[in-house]
C-alpha atoms as a PDB file:
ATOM      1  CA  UNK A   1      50.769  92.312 134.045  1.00  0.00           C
ATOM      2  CA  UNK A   2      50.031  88.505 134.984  1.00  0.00           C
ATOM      3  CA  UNK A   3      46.891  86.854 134.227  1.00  0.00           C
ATOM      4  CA  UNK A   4      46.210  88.566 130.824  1.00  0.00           C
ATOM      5  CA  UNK A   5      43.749  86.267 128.659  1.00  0.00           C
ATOM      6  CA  UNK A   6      42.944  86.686 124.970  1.00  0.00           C
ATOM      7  CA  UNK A   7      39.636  86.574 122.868  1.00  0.00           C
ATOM      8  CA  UNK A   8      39.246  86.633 119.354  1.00  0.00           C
ATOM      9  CA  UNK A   9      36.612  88.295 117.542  1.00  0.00           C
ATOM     10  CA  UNK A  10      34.172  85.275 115.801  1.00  0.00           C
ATOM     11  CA  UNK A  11      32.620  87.620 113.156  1.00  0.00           C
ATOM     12  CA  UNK A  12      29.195  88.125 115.151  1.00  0.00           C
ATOM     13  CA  UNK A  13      30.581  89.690 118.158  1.00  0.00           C
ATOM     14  CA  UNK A  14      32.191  93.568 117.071  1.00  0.00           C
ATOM     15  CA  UNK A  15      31.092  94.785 120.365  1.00  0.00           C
ATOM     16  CA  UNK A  16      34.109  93.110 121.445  1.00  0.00           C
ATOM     17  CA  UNK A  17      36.125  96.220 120.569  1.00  0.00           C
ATOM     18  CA  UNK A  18      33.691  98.538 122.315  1.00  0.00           C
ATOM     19  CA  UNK A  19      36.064 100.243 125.594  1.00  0.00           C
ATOM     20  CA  UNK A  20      38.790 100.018 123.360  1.00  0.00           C
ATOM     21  CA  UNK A  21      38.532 101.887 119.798  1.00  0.00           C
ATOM     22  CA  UNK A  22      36.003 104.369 121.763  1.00  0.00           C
ATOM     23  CA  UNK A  23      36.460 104.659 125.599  1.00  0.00           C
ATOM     24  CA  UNK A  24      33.653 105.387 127.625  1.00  0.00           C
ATOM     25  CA  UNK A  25      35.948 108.275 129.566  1.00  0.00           C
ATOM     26  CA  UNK A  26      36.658 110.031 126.296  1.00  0.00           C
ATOM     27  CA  UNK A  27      34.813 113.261 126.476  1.00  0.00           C
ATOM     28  CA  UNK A  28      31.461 113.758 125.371  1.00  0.00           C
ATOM     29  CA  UNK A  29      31.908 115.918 122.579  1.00  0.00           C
ATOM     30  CA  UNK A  30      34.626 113.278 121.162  1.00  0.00           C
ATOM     31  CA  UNK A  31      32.153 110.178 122.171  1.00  0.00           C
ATOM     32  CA  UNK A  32      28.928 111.685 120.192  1.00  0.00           C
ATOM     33  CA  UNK A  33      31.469 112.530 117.069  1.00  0.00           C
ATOM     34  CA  UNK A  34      33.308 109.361 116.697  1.00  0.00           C
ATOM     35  CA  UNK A  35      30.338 107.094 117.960  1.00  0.00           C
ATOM     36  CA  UNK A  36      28.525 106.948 114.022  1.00  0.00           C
ATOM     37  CA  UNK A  37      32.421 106.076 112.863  1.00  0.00           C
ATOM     38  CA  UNK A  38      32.867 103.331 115.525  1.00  0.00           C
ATOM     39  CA  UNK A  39      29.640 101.555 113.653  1.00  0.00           C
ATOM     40  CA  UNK A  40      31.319 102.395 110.408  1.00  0.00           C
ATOM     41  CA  UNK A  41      34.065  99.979 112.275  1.00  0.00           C
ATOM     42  CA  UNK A  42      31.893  97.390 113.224  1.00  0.00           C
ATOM     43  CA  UNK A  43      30.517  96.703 109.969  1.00  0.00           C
ATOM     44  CA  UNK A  44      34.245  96.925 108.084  1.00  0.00           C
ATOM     45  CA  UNK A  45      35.110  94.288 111.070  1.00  0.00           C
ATOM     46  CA  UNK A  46      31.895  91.686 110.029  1.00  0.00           C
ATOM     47  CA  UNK A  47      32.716  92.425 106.278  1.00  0.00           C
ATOM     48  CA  UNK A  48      36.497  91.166 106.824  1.00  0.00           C
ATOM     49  CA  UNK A  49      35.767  88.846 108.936  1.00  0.00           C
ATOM     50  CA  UNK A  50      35.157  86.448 106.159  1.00  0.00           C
ATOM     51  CA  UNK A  51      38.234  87.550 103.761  1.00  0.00           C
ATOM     52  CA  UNK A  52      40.895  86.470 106.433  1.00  0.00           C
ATOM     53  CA  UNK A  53      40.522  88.896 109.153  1.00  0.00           C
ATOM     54  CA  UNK A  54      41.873  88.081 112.708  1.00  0.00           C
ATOM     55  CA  UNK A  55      41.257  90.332 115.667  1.00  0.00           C
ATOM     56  CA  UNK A  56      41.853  89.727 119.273  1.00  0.00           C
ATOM     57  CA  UNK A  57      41.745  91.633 122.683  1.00  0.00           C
ATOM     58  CA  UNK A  58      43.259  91.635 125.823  1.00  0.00           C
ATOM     59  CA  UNK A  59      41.380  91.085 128.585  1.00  0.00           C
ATOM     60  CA  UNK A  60      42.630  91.645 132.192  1.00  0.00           C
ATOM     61  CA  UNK A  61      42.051  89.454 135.241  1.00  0.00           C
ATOM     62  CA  UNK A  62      38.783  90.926 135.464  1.00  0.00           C
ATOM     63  CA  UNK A  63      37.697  90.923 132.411  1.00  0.00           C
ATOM     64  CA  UNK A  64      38.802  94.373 132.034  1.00  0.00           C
ATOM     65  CA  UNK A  65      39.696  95.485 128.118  1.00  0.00           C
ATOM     66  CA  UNK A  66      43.445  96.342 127.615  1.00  0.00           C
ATOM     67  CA  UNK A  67      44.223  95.919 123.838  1.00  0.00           C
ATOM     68  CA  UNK A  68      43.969  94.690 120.753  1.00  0.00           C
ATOM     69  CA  UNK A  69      45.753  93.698 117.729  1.00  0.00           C
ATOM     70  CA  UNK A  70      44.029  92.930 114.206  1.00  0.00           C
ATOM     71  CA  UNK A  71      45.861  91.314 110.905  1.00  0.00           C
ATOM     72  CA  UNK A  72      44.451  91.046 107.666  1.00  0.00           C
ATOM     73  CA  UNK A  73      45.833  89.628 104.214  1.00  0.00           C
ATOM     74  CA  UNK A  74      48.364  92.499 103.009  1.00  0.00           C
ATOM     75  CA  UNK A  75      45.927  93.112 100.050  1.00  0.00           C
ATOM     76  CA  UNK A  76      43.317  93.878 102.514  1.00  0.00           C
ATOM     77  CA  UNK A  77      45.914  96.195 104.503  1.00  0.00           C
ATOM     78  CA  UNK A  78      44.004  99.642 105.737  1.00  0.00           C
ATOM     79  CA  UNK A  79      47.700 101.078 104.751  1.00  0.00           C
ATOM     80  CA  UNK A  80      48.462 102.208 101.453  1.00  0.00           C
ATOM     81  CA  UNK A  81      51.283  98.798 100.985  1.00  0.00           C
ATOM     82  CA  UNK A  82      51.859  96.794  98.209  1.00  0.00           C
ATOM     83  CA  UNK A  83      52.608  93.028  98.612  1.00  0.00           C
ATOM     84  CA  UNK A  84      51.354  89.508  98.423  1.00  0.00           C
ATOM     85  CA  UNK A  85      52.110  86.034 100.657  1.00  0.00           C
ATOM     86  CA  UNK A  86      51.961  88.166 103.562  1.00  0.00           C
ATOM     87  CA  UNK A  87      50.082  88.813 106.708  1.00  0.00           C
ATOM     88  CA  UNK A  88      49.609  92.858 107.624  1.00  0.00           C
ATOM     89  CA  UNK A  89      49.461  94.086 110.966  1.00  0.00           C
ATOM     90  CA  UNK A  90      46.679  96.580 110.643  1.00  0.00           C
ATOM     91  CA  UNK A  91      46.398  97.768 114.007  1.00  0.00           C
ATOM     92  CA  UNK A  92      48.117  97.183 117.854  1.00  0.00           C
ATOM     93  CA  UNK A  93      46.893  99.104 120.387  1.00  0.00           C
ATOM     94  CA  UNK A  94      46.718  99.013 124.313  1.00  0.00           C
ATOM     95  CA  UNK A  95      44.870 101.720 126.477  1.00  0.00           C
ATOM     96  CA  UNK A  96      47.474 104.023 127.497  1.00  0.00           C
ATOM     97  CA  UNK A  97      46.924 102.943 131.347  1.00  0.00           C
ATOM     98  CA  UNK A  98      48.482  99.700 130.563  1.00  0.00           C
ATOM     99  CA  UNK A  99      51.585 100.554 128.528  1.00  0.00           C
ATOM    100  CA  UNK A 100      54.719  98.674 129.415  1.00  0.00           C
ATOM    101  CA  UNK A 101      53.028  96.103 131.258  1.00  0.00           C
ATOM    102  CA  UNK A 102      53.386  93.055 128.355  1.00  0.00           C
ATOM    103  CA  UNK A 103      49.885  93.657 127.014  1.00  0.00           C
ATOM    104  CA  UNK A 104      51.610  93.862 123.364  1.00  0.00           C
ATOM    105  CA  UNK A 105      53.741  91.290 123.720  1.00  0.00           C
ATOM    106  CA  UNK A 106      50.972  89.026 125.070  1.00  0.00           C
ATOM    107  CA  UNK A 107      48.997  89.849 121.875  1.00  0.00           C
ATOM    108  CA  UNK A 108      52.009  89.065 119.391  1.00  0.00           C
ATOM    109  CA  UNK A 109      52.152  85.817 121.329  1.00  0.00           C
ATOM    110  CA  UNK A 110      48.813  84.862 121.046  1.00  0.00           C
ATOM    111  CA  UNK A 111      49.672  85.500 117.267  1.00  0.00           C
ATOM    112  CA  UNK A 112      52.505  82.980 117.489  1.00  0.00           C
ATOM    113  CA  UNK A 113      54.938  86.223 116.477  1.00  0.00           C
ATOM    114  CA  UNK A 114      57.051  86.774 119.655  1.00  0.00           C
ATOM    115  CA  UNK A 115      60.359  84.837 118.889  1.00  0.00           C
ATOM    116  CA  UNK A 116      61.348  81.706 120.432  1.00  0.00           C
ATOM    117  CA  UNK A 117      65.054  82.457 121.339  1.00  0.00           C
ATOM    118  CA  UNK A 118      65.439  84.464 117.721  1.00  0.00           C
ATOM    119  CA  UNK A 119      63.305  86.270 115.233  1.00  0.00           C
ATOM    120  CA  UNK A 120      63.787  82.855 113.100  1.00  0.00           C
ATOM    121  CA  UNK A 121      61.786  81.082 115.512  1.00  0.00           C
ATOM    122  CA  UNK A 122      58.914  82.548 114.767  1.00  0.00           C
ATOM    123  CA  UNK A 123      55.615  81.481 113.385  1.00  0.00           C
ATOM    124  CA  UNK A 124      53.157  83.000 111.214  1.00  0.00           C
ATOM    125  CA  UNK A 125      49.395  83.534 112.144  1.00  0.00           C
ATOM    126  CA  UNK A 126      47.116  82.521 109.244  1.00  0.00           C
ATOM    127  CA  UNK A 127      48.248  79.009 108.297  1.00  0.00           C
ATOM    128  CA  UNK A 128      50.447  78.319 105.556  1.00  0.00           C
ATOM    129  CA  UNK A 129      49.211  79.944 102.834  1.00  0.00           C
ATOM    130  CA  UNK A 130      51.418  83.356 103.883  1.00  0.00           C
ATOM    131  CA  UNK A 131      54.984  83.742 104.223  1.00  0.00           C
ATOM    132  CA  UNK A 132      55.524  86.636 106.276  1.00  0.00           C
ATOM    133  CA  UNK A 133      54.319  89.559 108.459  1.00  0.00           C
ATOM    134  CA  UNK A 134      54.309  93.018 107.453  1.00  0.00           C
ATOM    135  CA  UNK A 135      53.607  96.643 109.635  1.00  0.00           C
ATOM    136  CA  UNK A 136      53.815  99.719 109.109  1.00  0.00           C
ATOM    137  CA  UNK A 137      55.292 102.478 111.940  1.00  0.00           C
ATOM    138  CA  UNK A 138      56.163 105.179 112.711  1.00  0.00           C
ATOM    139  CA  UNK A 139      59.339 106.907 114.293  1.00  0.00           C
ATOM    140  CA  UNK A 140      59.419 110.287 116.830  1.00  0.00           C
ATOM    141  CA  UNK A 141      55.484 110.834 114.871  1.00  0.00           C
ATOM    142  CA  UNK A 142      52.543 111.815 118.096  1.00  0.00           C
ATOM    143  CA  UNK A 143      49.453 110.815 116.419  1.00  0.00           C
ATOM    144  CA  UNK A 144      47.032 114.000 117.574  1.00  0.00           C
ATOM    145  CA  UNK A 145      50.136 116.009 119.269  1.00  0.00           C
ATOM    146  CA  UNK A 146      50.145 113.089 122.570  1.00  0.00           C
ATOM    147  CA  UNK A 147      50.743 109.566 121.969  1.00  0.00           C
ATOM    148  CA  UNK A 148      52.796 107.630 119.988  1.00  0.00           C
ATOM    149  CA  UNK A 149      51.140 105.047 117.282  1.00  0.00           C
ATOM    150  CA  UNK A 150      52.785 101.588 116.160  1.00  0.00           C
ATOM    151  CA  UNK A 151      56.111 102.664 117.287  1.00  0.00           C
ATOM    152  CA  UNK A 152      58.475 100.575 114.607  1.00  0.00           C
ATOM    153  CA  UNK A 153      61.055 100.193 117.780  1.00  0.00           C
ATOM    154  CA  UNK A 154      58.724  98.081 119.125  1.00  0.00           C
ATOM    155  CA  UNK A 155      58.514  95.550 116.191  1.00  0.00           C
ATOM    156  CA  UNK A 156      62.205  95.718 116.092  1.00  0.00           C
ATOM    157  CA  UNK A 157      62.729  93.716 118.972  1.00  0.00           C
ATOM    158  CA  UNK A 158      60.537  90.630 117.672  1.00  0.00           C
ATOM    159  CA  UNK A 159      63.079  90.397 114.176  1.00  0.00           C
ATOM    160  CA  UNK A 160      60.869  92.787 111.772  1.00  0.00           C
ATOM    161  CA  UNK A 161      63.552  94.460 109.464  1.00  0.00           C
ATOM    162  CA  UNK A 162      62.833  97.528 107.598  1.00  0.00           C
ATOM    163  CA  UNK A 163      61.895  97.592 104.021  1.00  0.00           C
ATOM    164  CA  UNK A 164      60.918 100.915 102.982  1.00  0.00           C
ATOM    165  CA  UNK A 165      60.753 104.309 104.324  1.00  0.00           C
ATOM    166  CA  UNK A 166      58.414 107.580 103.604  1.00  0.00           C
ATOM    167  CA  UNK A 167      59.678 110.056 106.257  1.00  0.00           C
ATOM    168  CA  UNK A 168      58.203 108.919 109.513  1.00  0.00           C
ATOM    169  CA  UNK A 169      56.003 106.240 107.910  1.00  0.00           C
ATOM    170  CA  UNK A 170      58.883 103.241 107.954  1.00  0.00           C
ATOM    171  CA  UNK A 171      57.462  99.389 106.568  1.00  0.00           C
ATOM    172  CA  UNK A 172      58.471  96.563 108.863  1.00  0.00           C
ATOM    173  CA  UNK A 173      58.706  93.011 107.384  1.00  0.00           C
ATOM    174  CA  UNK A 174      58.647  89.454 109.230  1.00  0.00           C
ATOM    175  CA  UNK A 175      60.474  87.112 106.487  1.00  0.00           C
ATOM    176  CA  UNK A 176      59.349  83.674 107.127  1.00  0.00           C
ATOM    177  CA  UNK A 177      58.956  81.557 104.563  1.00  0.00           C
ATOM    178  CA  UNK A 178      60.156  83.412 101.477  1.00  0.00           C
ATOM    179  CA  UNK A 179      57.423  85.968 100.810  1.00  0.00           C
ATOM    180  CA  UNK A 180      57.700  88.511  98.411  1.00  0.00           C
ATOM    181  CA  UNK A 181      59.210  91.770  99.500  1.00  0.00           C
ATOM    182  CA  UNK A 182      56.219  94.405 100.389  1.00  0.00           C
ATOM    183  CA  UNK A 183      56.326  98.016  99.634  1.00  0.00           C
ATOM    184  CA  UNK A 184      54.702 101.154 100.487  1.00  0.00           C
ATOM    185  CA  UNK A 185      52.353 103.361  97.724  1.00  0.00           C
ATOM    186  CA  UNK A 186      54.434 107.070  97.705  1.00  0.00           C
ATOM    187  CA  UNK A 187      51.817 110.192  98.046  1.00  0.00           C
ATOM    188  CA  UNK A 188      51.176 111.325  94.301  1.00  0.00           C
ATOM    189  CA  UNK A 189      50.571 115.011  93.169  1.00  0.00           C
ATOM    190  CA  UNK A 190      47.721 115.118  91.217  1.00  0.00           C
ATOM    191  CA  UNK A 191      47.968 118.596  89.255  1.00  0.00           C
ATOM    192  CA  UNK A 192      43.699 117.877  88.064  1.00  0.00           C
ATOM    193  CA  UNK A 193      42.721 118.965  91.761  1.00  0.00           C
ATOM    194  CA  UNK A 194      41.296 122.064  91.385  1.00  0.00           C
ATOM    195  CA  UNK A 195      37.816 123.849  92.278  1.00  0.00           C
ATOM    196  CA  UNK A 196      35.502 124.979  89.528  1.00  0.00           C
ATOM    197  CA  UNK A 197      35.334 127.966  91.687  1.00  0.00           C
ATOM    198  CA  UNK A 198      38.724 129.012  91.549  1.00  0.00           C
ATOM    199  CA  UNK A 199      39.188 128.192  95.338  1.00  0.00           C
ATOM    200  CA  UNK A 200      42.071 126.213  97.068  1.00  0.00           C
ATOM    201  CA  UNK A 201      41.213 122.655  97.343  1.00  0.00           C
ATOM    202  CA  UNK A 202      41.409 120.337 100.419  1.00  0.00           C
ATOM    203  CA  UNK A 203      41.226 116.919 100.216  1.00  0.00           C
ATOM    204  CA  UNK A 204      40.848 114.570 103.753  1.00  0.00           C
ATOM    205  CA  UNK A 205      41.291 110.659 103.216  1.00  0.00           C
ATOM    206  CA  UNK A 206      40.296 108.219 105.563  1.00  0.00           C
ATOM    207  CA  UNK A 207      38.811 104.793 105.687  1.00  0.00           C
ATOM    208  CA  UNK A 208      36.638 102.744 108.173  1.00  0.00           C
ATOM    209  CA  UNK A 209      39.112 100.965 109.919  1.00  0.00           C
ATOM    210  CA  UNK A 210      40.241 103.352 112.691  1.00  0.00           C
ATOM    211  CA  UNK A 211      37.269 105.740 114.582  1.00  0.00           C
ATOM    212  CA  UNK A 212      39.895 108.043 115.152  1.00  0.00           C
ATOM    213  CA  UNK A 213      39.160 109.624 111.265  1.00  0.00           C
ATOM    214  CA  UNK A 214      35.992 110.961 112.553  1.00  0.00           C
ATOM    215  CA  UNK A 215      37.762 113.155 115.110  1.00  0.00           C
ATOM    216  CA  UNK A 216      39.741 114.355 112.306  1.00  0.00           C
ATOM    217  CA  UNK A 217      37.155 115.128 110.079  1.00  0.00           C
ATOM    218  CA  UNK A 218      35.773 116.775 113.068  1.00  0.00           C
ATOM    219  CA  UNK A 219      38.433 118.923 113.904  1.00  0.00           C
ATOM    220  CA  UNK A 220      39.020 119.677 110.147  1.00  0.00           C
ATOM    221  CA  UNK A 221      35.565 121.014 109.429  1.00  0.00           C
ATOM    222  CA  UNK A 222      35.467 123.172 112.803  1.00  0.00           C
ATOM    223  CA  UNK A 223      39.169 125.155 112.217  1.00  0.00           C
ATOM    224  CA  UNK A 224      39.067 125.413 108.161  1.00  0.00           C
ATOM    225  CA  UNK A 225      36.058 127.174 108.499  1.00  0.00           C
ATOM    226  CA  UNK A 226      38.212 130.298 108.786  1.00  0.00           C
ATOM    227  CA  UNK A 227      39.728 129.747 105.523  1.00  0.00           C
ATOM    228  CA  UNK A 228      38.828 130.098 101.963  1.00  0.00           C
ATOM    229  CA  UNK A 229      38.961 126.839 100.586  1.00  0.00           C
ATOM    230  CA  UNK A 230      36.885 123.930  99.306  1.00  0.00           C
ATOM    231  CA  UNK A 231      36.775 120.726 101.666  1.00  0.00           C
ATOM    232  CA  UNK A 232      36.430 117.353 100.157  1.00  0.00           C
ATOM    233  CA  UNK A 233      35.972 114.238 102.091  1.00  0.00           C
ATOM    234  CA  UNK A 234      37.506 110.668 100.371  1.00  0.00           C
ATOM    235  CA  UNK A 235      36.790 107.187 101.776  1.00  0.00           C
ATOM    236  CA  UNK A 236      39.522 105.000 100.918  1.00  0.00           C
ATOM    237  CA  UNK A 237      37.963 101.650 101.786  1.00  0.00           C
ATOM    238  CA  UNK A 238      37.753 101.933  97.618  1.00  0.00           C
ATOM    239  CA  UNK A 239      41.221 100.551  96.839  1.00  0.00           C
ATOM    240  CA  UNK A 240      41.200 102.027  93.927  1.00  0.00           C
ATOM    241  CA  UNK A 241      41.213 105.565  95.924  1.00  0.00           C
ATOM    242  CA  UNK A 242      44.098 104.650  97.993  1.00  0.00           C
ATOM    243  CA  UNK A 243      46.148 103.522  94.503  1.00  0.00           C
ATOM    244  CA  UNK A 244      44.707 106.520  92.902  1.00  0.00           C
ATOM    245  CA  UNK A 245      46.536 108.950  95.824  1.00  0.00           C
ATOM    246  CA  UNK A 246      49.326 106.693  97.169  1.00  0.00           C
ATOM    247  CA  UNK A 247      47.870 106.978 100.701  1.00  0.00           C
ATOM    248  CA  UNK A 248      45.110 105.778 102.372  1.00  0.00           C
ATOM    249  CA  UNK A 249      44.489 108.260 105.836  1.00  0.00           C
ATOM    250  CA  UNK A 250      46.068 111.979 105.415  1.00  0.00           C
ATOM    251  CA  UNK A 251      45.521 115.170 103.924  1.00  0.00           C
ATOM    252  CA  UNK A 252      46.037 116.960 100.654  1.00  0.00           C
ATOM    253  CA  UNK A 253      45.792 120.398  99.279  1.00  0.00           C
ATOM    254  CA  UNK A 254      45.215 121.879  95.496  1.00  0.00           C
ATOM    255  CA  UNK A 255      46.935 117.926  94.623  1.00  0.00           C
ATOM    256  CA  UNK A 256      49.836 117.632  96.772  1.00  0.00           C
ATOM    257  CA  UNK A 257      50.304 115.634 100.010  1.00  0.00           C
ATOM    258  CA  UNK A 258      50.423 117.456 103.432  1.00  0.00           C
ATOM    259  CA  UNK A 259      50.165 114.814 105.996  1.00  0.00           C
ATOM    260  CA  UNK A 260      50.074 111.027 105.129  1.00  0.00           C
ATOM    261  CA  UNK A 261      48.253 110.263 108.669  1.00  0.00           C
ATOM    262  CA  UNK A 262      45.471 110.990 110.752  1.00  0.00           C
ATOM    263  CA  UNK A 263      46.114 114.556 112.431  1.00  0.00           C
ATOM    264  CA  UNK A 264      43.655 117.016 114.423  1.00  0.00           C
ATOM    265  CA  UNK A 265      42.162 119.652 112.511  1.00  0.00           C
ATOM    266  CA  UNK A 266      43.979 122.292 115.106  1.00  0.00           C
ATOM    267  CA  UNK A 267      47.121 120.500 112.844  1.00  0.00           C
ATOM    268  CA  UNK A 268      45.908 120.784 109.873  1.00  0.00           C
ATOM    269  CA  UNK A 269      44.488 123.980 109.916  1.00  0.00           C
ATOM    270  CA  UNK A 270      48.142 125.418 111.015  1.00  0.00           C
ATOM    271  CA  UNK A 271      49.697 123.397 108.007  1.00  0.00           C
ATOM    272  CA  UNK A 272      47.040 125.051 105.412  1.00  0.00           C
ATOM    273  CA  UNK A 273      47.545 128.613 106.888  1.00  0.00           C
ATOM    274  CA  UNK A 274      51.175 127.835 106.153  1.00  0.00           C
ATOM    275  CA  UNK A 275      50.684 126.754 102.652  1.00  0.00           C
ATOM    276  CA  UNK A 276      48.304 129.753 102.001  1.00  0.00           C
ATOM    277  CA  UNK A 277      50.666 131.769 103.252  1.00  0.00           C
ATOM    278  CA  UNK A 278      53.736 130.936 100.672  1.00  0.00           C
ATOM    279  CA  UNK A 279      51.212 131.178  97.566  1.00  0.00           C
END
């Protein structure tokens, strides 16, 4: 796609993401769920705006909203990653009816990360006080059963390297300028979880980064209902949450990890049947 210009979000504009996180075609039940959660969003967005956050969308040539992309420091990352001296690509995503038309590439230009004739040609966003660029992706995972999510063969092609690995969950770095080596936080079973009333215990993590969560708790609530268990709900914009599980948007169940990503309930629900099932 030609003509594809790029505005950053200032800090007092978060309606800049509106079209985009939450599209006005979405159905209605999934637009009056996730709406609350896309506020959530907006405030996490003017709360980081001031701690190093950078967040920019695509606009087409008229005016229309195809993408965006959004970095913060890696200690800020809405991933469950260890690291320091690094940027972290928290989220890149263009509306399905623009895929493979350069909308992500356009974005990692704007963010000076598309290389210049090799991967060592590249620049980092931020200034100099970072030293690389760190992602994490995902390989043959379809976030919600249909589309695939920060696909790590994209990143590939603009010199990210992989530095750790967690099943489908695979860490991408950008070396640049000597920065420490980043690593993911592992899922940790946590034999304490347990229900005072004897009952199997489901835990659902999520943060305020990403609307999507509310769909899952959604779906979650709706097709558990059939089972026995006790549903708890854990925000991990606490950091000391996400340290506390090794994850920062999944699912657990009586202390050990199911799913380390956001998943429909219909998902979950057939994960937990399967679980009950072998106890």
């Amino acid at each position: 796609m030609t003509h594809i210009r790029i505005q950053e979000f200032r800090g007092d504009n978060p309606d800049l993401i509106d079209g985009l996180c939450l599209h006005p075609d979405d159905p209605e039940e999934m637009l009056e769920v996730m709406t609350p959660y896309m506020e959530a969003r907006k405030r996490w967005l003017r709360e980081t705006a001031g701690k190093g956050l950078r967040l920019a969308v695509a606009l087409g040539p008229e005016g229309q909203k195809l993408g965006l992309m959004e970095c913060v420091p890696i200690e800020l990352a809405a991933e469950a990653v260890r690291g320091e001296n690094s940027l972290f690509i928290n989220c890149l995503w263009v509306l399905p009816a623009y895929w493979k038309k350069g909308v992500a590439t356009a974005l990692m230009n704007h963010f000076n990360l598309v290389p210049e004739g090799n991967p060592t040609g590249s620049r980092l966003p931020g200034g100099p006080g970072a030293g690389g660029v760190t992602v994490l992706c995902y390989e043959g995972d379809r976030w919600f059963g249909y589309f695939s999510y920060m696909p790590a063969r994209f990143f590939k092609k603009f010199g990210f390297e992989e530095v750790d690995r967690d099943g489908s969950r695979v860490l991408l770095h950008l070396d640049l300028r000597g920065a420490s080596r980043p690593s993911l936080l592992r899922p940790k079973t946590r034999p304490d979880a347990c229900s005072s009333l004897g009952r199997h215990v489901v835990e659902v993590l999520y943060n305020s980064q990403c609307p999507w969560a509310g769909w899952m708790i959604h779906g979650i609530k709706r097709y558990l209902g059939q089972f026995d268990v006790e549903l708890r709900f854990l925000n991990t914009d606490d950091r000391a949450v996400a340290e506390q599980y090794g994850m920062t948007r999944g699912v657990y169940m009586d202390g050990r990890p199911l799913i380390a990503r956001l998943a429909p309930g219909r998902e979950v629900a057939r994960i937990v049947k399967r679980h009950l099932g072998d106890q």
